[in-house]
Protein backbone atom coordinates (compact mmCIF):
# COMPACT_ATOMS: atom_id res chain seq x y z
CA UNK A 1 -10.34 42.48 -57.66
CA UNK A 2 -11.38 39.14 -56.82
CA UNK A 3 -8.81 36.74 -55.31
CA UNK A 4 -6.72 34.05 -56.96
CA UNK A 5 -8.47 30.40 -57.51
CA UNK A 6 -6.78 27.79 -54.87
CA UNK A 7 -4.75 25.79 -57.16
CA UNK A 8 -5.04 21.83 -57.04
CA UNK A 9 -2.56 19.59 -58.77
CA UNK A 10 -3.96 16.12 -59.33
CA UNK A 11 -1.38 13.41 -59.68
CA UNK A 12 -3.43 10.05 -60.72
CA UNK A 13 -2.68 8.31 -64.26
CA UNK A 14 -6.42 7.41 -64.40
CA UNK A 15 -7.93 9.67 -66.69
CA UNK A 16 -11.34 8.80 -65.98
CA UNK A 17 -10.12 9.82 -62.58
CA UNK A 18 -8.87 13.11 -63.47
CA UNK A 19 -11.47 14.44 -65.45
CA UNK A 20 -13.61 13.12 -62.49
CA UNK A 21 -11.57 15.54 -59.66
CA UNK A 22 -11.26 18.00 -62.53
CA UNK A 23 -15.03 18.70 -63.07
CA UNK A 24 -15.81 18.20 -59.87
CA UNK A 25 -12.98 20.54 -58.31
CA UNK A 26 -13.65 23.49 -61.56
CA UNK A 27 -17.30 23.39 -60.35
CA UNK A 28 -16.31 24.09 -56.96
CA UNK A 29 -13.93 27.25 -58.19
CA UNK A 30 -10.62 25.14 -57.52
CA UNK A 31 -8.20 25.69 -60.44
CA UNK A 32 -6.92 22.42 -61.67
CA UNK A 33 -3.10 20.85 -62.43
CA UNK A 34 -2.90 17.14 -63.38
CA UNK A 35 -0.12 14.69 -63.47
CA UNK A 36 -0.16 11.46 -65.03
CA UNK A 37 3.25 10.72 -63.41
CA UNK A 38 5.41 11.02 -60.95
CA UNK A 39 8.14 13.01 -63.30
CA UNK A 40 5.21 15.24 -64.58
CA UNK A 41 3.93 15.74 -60.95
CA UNK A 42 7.53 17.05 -59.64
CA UNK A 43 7.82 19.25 -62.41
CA UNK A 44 4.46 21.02 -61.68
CA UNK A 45 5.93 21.88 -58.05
CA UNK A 46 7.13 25.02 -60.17
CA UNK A 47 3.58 26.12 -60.18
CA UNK A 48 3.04 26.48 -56.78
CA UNK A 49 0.07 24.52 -55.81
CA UNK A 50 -2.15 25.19 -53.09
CA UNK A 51 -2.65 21.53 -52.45
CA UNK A 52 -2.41 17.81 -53.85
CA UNK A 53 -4.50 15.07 -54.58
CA UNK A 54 -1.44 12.36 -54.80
CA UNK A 55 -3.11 8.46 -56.11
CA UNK A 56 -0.64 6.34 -54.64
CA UNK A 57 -0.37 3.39 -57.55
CA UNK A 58 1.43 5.23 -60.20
CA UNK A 59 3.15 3.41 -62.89
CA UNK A 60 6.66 5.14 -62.70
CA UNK A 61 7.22 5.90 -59.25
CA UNK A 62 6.26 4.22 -55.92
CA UNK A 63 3.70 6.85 -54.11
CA UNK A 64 4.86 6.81 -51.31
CA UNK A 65 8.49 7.70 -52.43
CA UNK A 66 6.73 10.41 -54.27
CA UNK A 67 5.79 12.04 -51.52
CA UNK A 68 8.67 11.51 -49.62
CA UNK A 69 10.14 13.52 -52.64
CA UNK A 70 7.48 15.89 -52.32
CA UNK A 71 7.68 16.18 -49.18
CA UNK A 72 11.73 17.05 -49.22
CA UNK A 73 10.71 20.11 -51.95
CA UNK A 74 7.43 21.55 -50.33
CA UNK A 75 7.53 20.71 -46.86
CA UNK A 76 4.14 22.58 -45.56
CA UNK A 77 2.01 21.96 -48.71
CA UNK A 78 -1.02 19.81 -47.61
CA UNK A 79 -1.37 16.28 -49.57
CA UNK A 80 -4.48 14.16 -49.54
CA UNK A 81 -3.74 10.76 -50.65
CA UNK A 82 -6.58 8.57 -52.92
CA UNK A 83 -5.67 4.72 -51.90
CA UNK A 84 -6.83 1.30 -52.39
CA UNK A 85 -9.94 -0.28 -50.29
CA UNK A 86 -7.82 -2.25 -47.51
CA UNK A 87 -4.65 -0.41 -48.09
CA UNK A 88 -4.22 0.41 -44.24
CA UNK A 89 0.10 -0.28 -44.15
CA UNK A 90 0.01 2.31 -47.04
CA UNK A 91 -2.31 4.45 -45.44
CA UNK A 92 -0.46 4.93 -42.33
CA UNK A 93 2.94 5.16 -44.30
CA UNK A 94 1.92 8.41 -46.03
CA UNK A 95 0.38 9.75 -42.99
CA UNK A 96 3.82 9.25 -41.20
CA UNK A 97 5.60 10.99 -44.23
CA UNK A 98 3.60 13.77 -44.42
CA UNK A 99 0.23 13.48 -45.51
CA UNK A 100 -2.25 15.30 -44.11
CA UNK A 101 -5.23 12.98 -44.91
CA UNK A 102 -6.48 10.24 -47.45
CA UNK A 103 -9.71 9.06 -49.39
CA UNK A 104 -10.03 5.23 -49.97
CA UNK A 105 -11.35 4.75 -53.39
CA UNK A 106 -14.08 4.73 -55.03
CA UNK A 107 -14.56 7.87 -52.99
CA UNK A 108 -17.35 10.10 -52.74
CA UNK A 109 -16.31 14.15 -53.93
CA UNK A 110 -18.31 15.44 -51.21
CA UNK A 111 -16.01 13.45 -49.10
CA UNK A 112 -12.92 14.66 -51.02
CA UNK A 113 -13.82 18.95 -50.73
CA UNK A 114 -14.47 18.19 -46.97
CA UNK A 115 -10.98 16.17 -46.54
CA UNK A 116 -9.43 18.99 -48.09
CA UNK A 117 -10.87 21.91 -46.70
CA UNK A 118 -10.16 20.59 -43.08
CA UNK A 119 -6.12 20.25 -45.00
CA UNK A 120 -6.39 23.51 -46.16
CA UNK A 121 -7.55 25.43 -43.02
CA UNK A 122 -4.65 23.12 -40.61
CA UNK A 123 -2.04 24.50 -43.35
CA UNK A 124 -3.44 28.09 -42.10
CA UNK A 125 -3.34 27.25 -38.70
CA UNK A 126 -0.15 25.60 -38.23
CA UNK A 127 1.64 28.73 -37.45
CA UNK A 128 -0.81 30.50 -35.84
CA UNK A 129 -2.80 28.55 -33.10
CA UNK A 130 -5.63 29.72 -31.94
CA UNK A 131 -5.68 30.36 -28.34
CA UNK A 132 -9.32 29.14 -27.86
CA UNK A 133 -10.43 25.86 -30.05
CA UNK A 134 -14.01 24.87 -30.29
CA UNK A 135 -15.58 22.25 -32.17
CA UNK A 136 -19.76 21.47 -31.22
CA UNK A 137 -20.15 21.95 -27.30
CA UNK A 138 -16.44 20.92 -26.81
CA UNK A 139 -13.87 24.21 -25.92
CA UNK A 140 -10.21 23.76 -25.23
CA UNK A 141 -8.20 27.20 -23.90
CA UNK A 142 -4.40 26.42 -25.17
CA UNK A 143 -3.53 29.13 -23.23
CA UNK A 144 -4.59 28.61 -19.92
CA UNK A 145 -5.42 25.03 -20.60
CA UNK A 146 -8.87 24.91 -19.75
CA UNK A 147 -11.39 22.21 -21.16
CA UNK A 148 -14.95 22.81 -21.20
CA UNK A 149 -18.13 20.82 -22.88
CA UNK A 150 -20.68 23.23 -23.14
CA UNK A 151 -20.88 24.99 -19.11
CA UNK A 152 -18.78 22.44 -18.12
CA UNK A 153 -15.15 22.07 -16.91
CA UNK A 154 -13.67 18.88 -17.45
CA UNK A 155 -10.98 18.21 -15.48
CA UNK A 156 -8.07 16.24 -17.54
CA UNK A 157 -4.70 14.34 -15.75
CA UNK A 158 -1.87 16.04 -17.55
CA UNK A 159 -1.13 13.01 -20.60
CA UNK A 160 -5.12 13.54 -21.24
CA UNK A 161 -4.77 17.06 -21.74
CA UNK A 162 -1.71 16.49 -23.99
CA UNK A 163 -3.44 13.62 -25.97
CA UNK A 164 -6.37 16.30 -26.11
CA UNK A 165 -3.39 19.52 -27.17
CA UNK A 166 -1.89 16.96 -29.44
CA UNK A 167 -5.17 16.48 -31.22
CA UNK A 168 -6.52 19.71 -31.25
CA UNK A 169 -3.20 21.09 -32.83
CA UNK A 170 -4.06 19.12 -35.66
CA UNK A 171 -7.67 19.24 -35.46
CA UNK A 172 -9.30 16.95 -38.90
CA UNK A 173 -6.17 15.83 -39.25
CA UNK A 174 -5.43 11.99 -39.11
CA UNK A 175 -3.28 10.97 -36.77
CA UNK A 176 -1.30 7.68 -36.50
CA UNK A 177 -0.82 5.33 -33.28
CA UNK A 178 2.99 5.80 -33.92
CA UNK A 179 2.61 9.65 -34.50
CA UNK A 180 0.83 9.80 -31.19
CA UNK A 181 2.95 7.73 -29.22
CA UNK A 182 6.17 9.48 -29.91
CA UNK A 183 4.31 12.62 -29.00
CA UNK A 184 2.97 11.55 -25.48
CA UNK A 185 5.57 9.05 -24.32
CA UNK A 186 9.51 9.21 -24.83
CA UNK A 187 10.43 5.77 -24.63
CA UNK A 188 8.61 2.92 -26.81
CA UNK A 189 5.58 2.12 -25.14
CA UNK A 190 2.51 -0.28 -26.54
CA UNK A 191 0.08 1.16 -28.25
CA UNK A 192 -2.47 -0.27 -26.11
CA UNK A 193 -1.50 3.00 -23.46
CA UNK A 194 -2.81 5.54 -26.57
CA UNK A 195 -6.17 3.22 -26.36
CA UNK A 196 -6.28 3.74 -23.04
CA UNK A 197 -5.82 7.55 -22.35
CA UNK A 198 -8.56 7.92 -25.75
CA UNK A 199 -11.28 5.92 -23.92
CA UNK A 200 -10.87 7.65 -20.55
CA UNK A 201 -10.35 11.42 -22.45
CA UNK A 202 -13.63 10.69 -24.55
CA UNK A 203 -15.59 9.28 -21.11
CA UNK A 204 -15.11 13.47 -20.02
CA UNK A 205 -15.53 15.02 -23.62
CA UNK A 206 -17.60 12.67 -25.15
CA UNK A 207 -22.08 12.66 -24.54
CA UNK A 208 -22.16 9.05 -25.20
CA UNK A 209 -18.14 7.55 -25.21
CA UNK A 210 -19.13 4.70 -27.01
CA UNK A 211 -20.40 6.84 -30.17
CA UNK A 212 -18.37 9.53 -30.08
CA UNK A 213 -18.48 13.08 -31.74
CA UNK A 214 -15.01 14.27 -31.17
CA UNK A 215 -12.71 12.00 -31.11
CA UNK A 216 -12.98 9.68 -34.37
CA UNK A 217 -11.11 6.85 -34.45
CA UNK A 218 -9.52 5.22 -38.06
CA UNK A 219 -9.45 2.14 -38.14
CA UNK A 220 -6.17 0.35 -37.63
CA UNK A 221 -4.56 3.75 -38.33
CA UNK A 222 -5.04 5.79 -35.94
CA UNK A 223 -7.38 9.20 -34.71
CA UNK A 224 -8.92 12.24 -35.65
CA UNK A 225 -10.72 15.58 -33.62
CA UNK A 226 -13.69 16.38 -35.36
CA UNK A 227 -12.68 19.70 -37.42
CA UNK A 228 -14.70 22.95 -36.69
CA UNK A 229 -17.16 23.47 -39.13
């Protein structure tokens, strides 16, 4: 008995846009939900997608309230967002309500199945963590908090390694300068510390710091670890 077909709601009131995803996502054995609207997209909750593909410029709801909405109903379900070229403020508001990653459009599918694959496997991971997390050459032991590239230990001050756990955790994952600042420092600190503990984290990590493989950085929004393959 073959297993169920991951099921992918599509909220977008483009329908050249749809049947885009829709092709694209049946010919890659995804079964496919669409929404039009924001009404029709809270409605098809009750069908218990896997994931969703949430176009934040819908004409009856803001997006981002959306998926604050969303978020409220299914709080673990991972949500890639499809947004404007130049968009960043929006960008960064859905990844601090929830979403797990976004595609600026026009947007490439190969780009899309990759974005949510890497949403799909955190969602599996988030409650169980791997002890041992590799990625290329790069190993990090959670456990006994042990960093290694390749035969090498790398020897981290404690805020690296939890700028390192912190990204691992949510390895493929955007994550935003705010996001990460809350996590490493208590008080409200500028973000110019989080540029500084990612430059001296990726001069152990990285082969060449200034084009690195690990540790992506989004523009104006934020980082990302490189996901395993």
């Amino acid at each position: 008995m073959s297993a169920a077909p991951i099921r992918i709601l599509v909220v977008d009131d483009e329908p050249p846009i749809r049947k885009l995803l829709r092709m694209g996502l049946n010919t890659q054995g995804y079964e496919v939900l669409e929404a039009s609207n924001g009404r029709t997209a809270l409605e098809m909750l009750g069908q218990n997608p896997d994931l969703i593909i949430l176009d934040l410029g819908l004409p009856d709801v803001q997006g981002l309230e959306l998926l604050r909405k969303i978020r409220e109903l299914k709080e673990s379900i991972p949500v890639v967002v499809l947004s404007s070229r130049g968009d960043e403020a929006g960008k960064v508001q859905a990844l601090d309500l929830g979403a797990d990653d976004y595609v600026t459009k026009p947007f490439g599918m190969d780009e899309l199945l990759a974005r949510m694959r890497a949403a799909l496997r955190h969602q599996l991971q988030v409650h169980g963590e791997r002890p041992v997390f590799r990625v290329g050459d790069l190993s990090v032991d959670l456990v006994r908090r042990i960093v290694k590239v390749g035969d090498r230990d790398v020897k981290l001050s404690p805020k690296e390694y939890d700028l390192l756990r912190a990204l691992v955790q949510h390895a493929g994952k955007v994550l935003t300068h705010k996001f990460l600042l809350a996590e490493l420092w208590d008080e409200l600190v500028d973000a110019q510390y989080l540029r500084v503990y990612v430059r001296q984290l990726r001069q152990k990590i990285e082969a060449d710091p200034e084009r690195p493989q690990y540790i992506l950085t989004e523009t104006g929004i934020g980082y990302r670890l490189r996901a395993p393959d």
